[in-house]
Protein backbone atom coordinates (compact mmCIF):
# COMPACT_ATOMS: atom_id res chain seq x y z
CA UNK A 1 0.00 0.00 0.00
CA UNK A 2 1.37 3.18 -1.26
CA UNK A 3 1.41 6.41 1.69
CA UNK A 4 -0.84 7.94 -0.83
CA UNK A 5 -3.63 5.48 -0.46
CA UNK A 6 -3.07 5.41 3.60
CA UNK A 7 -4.19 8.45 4.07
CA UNK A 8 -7.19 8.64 1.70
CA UNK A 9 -8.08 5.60 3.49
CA UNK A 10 -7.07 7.04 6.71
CA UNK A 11 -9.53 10.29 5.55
CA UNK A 12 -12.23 8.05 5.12
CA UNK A 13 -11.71 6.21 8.42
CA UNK A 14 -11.73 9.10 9.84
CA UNK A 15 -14.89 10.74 8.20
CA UNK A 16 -16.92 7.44 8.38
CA UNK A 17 -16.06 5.92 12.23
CA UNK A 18 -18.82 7.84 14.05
CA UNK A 19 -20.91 8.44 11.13
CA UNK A 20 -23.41 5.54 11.01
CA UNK A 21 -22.55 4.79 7.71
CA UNK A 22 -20.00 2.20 8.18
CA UNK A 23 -16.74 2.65 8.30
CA UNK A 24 -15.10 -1.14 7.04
CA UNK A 25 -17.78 -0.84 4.87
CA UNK A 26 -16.35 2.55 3.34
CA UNK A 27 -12.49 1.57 3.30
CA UNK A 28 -13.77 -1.45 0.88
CA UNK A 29 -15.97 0.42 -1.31
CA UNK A 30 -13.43 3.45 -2.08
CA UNK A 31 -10.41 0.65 -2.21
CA UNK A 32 -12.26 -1.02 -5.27
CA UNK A 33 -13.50 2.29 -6.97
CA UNK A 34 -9.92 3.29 -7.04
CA UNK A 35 -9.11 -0.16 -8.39
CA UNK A 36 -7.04 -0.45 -5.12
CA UNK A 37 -7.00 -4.09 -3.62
CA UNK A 38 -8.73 -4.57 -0.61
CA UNK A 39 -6.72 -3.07 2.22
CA UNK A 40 -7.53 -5.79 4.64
CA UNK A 41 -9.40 -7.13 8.22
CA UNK A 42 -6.17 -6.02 9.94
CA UNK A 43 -5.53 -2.08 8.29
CA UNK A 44 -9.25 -1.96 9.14
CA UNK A 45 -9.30 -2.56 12.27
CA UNK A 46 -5.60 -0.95 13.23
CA UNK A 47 -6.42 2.41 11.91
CA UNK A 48 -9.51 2.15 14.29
CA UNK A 49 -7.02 2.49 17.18
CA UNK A 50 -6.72 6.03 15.81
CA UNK A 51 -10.34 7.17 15.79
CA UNK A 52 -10.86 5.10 19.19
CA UNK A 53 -8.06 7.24 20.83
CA UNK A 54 -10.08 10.68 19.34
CA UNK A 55 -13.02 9.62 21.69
CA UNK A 56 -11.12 8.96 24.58
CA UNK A 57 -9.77 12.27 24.26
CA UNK A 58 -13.18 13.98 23.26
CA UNK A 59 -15.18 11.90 26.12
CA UNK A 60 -11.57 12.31 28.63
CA UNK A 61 -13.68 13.62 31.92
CA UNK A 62 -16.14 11.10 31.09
CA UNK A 63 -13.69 8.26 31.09
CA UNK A 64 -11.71 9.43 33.87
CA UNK A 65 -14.95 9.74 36.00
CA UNK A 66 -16.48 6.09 34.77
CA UNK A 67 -12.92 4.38 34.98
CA UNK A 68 -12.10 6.38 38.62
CA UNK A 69 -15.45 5.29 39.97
CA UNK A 70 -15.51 1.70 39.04
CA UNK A 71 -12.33 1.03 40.73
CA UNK A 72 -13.10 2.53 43.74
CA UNK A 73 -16.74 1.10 43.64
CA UNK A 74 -14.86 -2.42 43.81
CA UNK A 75 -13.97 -1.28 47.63
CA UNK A 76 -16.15 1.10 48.19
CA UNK A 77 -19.66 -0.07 48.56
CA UNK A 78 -21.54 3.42 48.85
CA UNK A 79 -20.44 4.20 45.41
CA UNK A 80 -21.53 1.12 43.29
CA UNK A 81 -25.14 2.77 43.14
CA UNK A 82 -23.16 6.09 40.83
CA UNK A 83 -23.83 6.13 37.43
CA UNK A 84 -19.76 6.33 36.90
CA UNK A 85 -19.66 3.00 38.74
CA UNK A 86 -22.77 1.13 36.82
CA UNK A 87 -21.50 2.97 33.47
CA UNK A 88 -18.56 0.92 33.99
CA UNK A 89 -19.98 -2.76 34.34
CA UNK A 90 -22.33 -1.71 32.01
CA UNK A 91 -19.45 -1.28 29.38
CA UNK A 92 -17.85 -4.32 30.34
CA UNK A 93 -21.17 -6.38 29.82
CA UNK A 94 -21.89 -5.03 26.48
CA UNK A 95 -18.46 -6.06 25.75
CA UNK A 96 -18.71 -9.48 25.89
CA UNK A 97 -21.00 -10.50 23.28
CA UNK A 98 -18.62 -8.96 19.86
CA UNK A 99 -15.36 -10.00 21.62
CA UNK A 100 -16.58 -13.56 21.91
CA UNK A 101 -18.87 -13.66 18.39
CA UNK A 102 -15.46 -11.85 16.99
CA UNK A 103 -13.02 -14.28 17.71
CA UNK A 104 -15.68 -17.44 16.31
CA UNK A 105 -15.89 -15.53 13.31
CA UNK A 106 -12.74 -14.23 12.81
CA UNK A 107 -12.28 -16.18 9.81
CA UNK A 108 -15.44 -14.76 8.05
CA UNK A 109 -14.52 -11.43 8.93
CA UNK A 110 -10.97 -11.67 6.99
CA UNK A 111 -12.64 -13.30 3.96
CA UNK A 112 -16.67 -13.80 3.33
CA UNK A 113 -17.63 -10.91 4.96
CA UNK A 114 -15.91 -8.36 2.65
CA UNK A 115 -17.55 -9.43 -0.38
CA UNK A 116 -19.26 -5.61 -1.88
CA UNK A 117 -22.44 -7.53 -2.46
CA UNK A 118 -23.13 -8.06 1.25
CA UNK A 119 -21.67 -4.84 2.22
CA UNK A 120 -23.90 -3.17 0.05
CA UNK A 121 -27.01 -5.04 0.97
CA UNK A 122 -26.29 -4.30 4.47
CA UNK A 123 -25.83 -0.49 3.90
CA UNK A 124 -29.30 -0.84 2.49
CA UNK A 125 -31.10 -2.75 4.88
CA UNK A 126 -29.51 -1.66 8.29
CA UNK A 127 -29.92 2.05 7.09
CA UNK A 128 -33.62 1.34 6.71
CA UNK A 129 -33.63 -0.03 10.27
CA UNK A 130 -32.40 2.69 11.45
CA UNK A 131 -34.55 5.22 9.61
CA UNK A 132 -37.38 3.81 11.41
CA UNK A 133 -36.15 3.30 14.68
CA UNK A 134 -35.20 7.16 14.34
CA UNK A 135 -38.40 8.06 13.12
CA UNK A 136 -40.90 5.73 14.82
CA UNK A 137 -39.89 5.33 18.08
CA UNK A 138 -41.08 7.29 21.12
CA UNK A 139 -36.96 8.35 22.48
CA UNK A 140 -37.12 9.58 25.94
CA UNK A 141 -34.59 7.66 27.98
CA UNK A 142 -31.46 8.95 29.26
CA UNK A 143 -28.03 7.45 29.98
CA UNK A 144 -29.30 7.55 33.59
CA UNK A 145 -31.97 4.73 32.85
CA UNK A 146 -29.18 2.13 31.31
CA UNK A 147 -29.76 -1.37 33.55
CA UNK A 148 -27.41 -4.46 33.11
CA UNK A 149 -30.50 -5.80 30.88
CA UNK A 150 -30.57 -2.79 28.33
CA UNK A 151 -26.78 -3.06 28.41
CA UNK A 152 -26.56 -6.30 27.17
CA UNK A 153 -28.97 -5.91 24.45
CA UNK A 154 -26.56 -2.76 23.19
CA UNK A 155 -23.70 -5.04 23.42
CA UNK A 156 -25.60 -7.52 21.08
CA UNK A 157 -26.64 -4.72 18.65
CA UNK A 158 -22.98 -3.95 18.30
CA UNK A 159 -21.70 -7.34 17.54
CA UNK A 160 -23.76 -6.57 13.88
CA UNK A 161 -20.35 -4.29 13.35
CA UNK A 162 -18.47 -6.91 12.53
CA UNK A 163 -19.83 -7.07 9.26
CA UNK A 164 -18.82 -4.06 7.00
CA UNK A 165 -21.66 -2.05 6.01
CA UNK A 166 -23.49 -2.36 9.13
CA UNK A 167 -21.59 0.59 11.16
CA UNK A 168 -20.63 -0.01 14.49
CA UNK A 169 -22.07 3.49 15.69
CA UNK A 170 -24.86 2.56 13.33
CA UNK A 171 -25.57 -0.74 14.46
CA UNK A 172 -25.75 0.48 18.62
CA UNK A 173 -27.34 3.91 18.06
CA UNK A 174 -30.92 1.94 16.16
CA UNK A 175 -30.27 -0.97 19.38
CA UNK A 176 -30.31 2.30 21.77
CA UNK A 177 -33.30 4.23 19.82
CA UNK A 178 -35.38 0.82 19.84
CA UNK A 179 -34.50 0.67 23.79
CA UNK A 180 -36.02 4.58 23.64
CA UNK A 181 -32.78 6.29 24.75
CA UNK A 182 -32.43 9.58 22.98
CA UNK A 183 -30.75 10.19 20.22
CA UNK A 184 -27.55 11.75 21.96
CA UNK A 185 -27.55 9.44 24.78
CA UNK A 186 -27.36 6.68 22.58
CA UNK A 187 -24.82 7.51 20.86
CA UNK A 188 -22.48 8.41 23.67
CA UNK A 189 -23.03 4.73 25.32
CA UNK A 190 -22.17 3.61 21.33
CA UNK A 191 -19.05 5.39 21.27
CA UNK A 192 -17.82 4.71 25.34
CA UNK A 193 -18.90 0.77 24.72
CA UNK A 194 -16.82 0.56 21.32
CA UNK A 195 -13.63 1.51 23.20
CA UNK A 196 -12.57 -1.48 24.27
CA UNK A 197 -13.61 -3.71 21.89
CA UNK A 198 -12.13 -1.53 19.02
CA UNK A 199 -8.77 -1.21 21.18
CA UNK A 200 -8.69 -4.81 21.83
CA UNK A 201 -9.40 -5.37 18.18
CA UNK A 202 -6.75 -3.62 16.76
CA UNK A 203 -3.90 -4.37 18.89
CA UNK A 204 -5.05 -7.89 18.58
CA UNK A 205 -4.85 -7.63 14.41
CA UNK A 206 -1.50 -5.50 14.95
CA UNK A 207 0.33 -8.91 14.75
CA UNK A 208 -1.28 -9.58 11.31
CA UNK A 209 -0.01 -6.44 9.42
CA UNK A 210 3.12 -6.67 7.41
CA UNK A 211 3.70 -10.48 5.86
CA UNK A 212 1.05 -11.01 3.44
CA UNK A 213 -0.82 -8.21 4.41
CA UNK A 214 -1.29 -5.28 1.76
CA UNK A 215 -0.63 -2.84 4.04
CA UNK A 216 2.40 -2.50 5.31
CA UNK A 217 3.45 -0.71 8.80
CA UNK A 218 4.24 2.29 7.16
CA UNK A 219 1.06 2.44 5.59
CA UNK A 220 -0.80 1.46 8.60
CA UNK A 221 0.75 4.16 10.88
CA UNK A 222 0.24 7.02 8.79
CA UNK A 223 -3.61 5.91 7.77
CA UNK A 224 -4.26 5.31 11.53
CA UNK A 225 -2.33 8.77 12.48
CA UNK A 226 -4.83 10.39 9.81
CA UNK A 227 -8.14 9.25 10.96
CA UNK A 228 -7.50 10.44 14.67
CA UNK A 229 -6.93 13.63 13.70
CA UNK A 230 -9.70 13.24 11.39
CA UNK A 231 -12.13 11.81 13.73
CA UNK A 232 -11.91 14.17 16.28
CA UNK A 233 -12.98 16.73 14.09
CA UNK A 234 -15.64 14.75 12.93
CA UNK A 235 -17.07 13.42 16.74
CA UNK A 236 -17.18 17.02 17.72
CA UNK A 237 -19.36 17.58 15.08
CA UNK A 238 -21.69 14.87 15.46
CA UNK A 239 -22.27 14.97 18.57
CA UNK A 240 -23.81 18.70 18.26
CA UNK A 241 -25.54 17.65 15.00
CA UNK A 242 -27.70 15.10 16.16
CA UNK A 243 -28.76 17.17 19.29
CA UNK A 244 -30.59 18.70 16.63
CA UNK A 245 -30.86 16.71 13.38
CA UNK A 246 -32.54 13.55 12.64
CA UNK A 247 -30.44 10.50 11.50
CA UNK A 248 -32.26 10.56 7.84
CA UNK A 249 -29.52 12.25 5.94
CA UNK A 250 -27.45 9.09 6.62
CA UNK A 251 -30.26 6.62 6.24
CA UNK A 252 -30.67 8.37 2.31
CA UNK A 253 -26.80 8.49 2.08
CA UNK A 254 -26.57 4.50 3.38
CA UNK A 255 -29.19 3.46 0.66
CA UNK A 256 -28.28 5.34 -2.16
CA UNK A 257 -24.51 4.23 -1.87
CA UNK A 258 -25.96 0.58 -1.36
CA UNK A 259 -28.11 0.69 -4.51
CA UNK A 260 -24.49 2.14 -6.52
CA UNK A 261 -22.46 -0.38 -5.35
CA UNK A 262 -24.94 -3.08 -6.13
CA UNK A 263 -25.18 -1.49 -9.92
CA UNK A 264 -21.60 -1.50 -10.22
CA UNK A 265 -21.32 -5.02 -9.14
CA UNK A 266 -23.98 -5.89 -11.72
CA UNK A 267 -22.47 -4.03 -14.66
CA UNK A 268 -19.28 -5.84 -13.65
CA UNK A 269 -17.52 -2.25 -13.27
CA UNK A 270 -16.58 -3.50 -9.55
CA UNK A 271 -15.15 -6.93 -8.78
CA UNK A 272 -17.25 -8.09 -5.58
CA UNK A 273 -14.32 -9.93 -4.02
CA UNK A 274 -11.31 -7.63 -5.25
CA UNK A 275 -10.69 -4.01 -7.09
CA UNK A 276 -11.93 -2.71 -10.15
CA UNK A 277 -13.19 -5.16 -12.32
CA UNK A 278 -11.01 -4.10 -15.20
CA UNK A 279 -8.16 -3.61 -12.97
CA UNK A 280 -6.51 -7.45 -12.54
CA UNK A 281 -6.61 -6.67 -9.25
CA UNK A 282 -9.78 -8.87 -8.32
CA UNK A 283 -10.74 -11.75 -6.00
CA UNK A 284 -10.08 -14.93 -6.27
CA UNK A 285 -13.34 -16.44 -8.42
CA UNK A 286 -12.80 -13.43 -10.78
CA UNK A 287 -9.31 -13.67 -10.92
CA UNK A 288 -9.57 -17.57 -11.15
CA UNK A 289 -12.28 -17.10 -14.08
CA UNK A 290 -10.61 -14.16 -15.50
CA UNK A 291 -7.31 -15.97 -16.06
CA UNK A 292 -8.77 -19.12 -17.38
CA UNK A 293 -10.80 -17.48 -19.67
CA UNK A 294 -8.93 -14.65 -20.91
CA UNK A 295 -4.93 -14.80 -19.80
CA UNK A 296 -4.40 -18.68 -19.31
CA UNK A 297 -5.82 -19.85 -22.77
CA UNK A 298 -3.60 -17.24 -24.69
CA UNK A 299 -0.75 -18.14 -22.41
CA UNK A 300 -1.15 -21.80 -23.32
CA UNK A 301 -1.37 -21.07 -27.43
CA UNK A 302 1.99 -18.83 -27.17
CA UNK A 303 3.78 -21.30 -25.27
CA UNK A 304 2.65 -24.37 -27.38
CA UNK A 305 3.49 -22.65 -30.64
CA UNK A 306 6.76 -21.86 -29.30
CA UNK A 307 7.33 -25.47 -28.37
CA UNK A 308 6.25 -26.71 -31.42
CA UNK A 309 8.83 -24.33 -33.20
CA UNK A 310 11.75 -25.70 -31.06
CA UNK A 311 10.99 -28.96 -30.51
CA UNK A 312 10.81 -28.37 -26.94
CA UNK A 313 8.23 -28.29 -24.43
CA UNK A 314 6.39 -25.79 -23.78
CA UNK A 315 6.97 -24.99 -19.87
CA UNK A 316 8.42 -27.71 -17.66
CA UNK A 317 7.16 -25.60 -15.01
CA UNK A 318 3.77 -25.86 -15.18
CA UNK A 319 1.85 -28.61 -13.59
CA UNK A 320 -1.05 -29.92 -15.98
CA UNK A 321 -2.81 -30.62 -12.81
CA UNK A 322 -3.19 -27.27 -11.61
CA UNK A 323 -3.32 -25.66 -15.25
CA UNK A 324 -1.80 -22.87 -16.73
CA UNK A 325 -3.32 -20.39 -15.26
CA UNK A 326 -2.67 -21.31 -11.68
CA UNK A 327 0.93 -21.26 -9.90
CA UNK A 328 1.89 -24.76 -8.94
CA UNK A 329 3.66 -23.77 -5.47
CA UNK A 330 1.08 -21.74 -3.94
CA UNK A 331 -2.11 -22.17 -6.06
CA UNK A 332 -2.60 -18.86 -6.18
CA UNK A 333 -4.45 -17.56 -9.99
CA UNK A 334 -1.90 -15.94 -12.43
CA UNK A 335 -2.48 -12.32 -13.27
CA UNK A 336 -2.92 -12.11 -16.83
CA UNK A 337 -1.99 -8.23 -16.58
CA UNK A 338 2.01 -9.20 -14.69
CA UNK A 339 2.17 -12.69 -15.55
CA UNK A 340 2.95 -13.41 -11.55
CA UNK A 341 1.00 -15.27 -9.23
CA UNK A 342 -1.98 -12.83 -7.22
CA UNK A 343 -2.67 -14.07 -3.93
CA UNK A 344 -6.70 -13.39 -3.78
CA UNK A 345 -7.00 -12.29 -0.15
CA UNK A 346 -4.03 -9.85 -0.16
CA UNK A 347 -3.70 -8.75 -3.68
CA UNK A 348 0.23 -8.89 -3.59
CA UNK A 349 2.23 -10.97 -5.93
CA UNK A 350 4.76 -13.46 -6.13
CA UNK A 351 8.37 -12.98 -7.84
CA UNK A 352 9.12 -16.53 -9.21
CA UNK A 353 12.89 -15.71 -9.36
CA UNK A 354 13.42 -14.40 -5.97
CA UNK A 355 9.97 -15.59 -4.00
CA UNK A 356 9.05 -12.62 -2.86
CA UNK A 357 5.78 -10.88 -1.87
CA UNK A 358 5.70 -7.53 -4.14
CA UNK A 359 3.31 -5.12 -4.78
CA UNK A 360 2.17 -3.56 -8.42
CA UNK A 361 3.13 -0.13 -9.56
CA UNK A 362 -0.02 1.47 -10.67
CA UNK A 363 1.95 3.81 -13.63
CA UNK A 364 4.01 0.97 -15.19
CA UNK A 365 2.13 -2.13 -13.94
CA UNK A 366 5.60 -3.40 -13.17
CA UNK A 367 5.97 -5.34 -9.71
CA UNK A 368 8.14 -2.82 -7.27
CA UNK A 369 11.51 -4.13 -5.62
CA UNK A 370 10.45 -4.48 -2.06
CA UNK A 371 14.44 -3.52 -1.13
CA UNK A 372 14.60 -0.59 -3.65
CA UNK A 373 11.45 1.38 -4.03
CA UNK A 374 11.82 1.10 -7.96
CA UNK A 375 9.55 -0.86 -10.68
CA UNK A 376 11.02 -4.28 -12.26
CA UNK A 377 10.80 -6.34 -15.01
CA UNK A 378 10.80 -10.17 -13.26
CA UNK A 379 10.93 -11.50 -16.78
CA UNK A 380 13.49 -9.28 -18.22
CA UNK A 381 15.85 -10.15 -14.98
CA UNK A 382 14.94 -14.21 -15.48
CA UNK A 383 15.99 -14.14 -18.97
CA UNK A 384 19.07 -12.05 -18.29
CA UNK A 385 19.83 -14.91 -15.33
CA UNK A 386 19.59 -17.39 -18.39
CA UNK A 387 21.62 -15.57 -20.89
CA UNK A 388 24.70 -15.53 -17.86
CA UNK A 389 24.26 -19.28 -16.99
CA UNK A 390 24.42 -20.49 -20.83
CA UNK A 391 27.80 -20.97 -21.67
CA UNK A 392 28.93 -18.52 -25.79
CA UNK A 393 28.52 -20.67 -28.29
């Protein structure tokens, strides 16, 4: 990932964390209009540390007061009864439910979940839930009235985050309004109960970044540095909008950008598993389909003429098991577009002469020396490796 695309991403992060319009939801959206591969569970839920870190700051006396009362409360019996010292249990119940429902589906969050389809049908649907829970339902509570019960069910409500296009703020804020909290209320217990499941979440996925991730640390720390300086901004101004305002502007937003991304999808202008569909940078059934249909037939003509013309084979290489269009070693698809295998979860692809994990230059569509900085030709340097190793005449 280039530092160019971490901080639009980190922008949008930013922008979109309090919003309830989905943040993870947004990062993969603008990642495959750009044509940009998807940036990943882990960049996601990293550069969340930085938006997290803007409402602890923001919300500072109230977290100071909660976090100051509940450890004294655990001594103290006369002040278990505060609101600081319920707010705090209350927080830690609502907790439970998305860190244990996160780690089960951990696996579905890295892979099925991300698909634009079901991001976009959930930007549709859950923005229509909470259209009418902001419209229909009688909101009169306070943060006062919270109970271990009406915690709980928050804590449930938010555990629909951890599929993109739901919005975590989103997601709690329609559990609090059908609860009848007010609109304000509810969205400070959504944004004091996120803390530490979004902390624990991305120092948990910390460990995943770099490797085979597409973003890199680099990447990461600048993208997360952007969106806390961009969230605060942004969770100042909420907060004073919806004192005021009605949540429909994002309900329209939520379901018009649901019905694009769905058009796109069905044009075939967006890959739903990868980038741009036109891009090469797609998932893995469009890159598998796109290869075999397109790259890996006109691969297999070139190379048979050539043996035919030689009298040699065409590529010892290849295993006819696997097919031309898929690398033998890790099974990854061949890009038709680089001619190197694409690993369909990360995007990144494989140097057959050194074994490395490289990314593409968008200008020259040449992989980019991870050591150097600078665009390659893998084939030009194999062939060049050949011409040294075969003895003159």
């Amino acid at each position: 990932m280039s530092i160019l695309e971490s901080i639009i991403l980190g922008v949008i992060q930013g922008v979109t964390e309090f919003l309830p319009i989905s943040s993870s939801g947004h990062l993969r959206v603008v990642s495959s209009f750009f044509g940009w591969p998807d940036p990943g569970a882990a960049f996601t839920a990293v550069s969340q540390i930085g938006t997290e870190l803007a409402v602890l700051i923001y919300f500072r006396a109230r977290v100071w007061g909660i976090l100051s009362a509940w450890f004294r409360s655990l001594v103290n019996r006369e002040l278990r009864r505060t609101l600081d010292a319920r707010m705090g249990w209350y927080v830690i119940i609502g907790t439970i439910p998305i860190g244990v429902i996160g780690l089960l589906l951990e696996e579905e969050i890295d892979s099925l979940f991300r698909d634009l389809r079901l991001i976009a049908l959930t930007l549709i649907i859950f923005g229509v839930f909470l259209g009418m829970a902001d419209r229909y339902m009688r909101k009169h509570r306070e943060l006062s009235d919270l109970n271990v019960q009406r915690g709980l069910i928050y804590g449930l409500f938010q555990t629909l985050a951890l599929i993109p296009g739901v919005s975590r703020s989103g997601a709690t804020v329609t559990g609090g309004m059908l609860l009848r909290f007010k609109r304000r209320d509810a969205a400070e217990y959504a944004f004091l109960l996120a803390m530490p499941a979004v902390f624990a979440s991305g120092f948990y996925k910390l460990t995943d970044i770099g490797g085979n991730e597409y973003a890199g640390w680099t990447a990461t720390f600048v993208g997360t540095a952007v969106a806390f300086l961009v969230g605060y901004a942004v969770i100042a101004w909420f907060m004073q909008f919806i004192s005021t305002h009605s949540f429909m502007p994002f309900v329209y937003y939520r379901i018009g950008l649901g019905v694009l991304v769905l058009t796109l999808v069905s044009f075939n202008v967006l890959d739903p598993q990868g980038g741009s569909a036109s891009n090469g940078s797609a998932g893995p059934e469009a890159s598998s389909e796109e290869s075999s249909s397109e790259g890996g037939e006109k691969d297999k003509e070139e190379k048979d003429s050539a043996g035919d013309e030689d009298g040699s084979s065409s590529d010892s290489s290849v295993d006819p098991s696997t097919g031309p269009s898929t690398d033998p070693e890790t099974g990854w698809p061949i890009d038709p577009e680089t001619g190197l295998a694409e690993n369909p979860e990360t995007g990144q692809h494989k140097d057959p002469n050194t074994g490395e994990l490289v990314e593409i230059d968008p200008q020259t569509g040449l992989p980019i020396d991870p050591y150097t900085g600078q665009p390659y030709d893998p084939q030009a340097q194999q062939e060049q490796g050949q011409q040294e190793q075969t003895p003159a005449g």
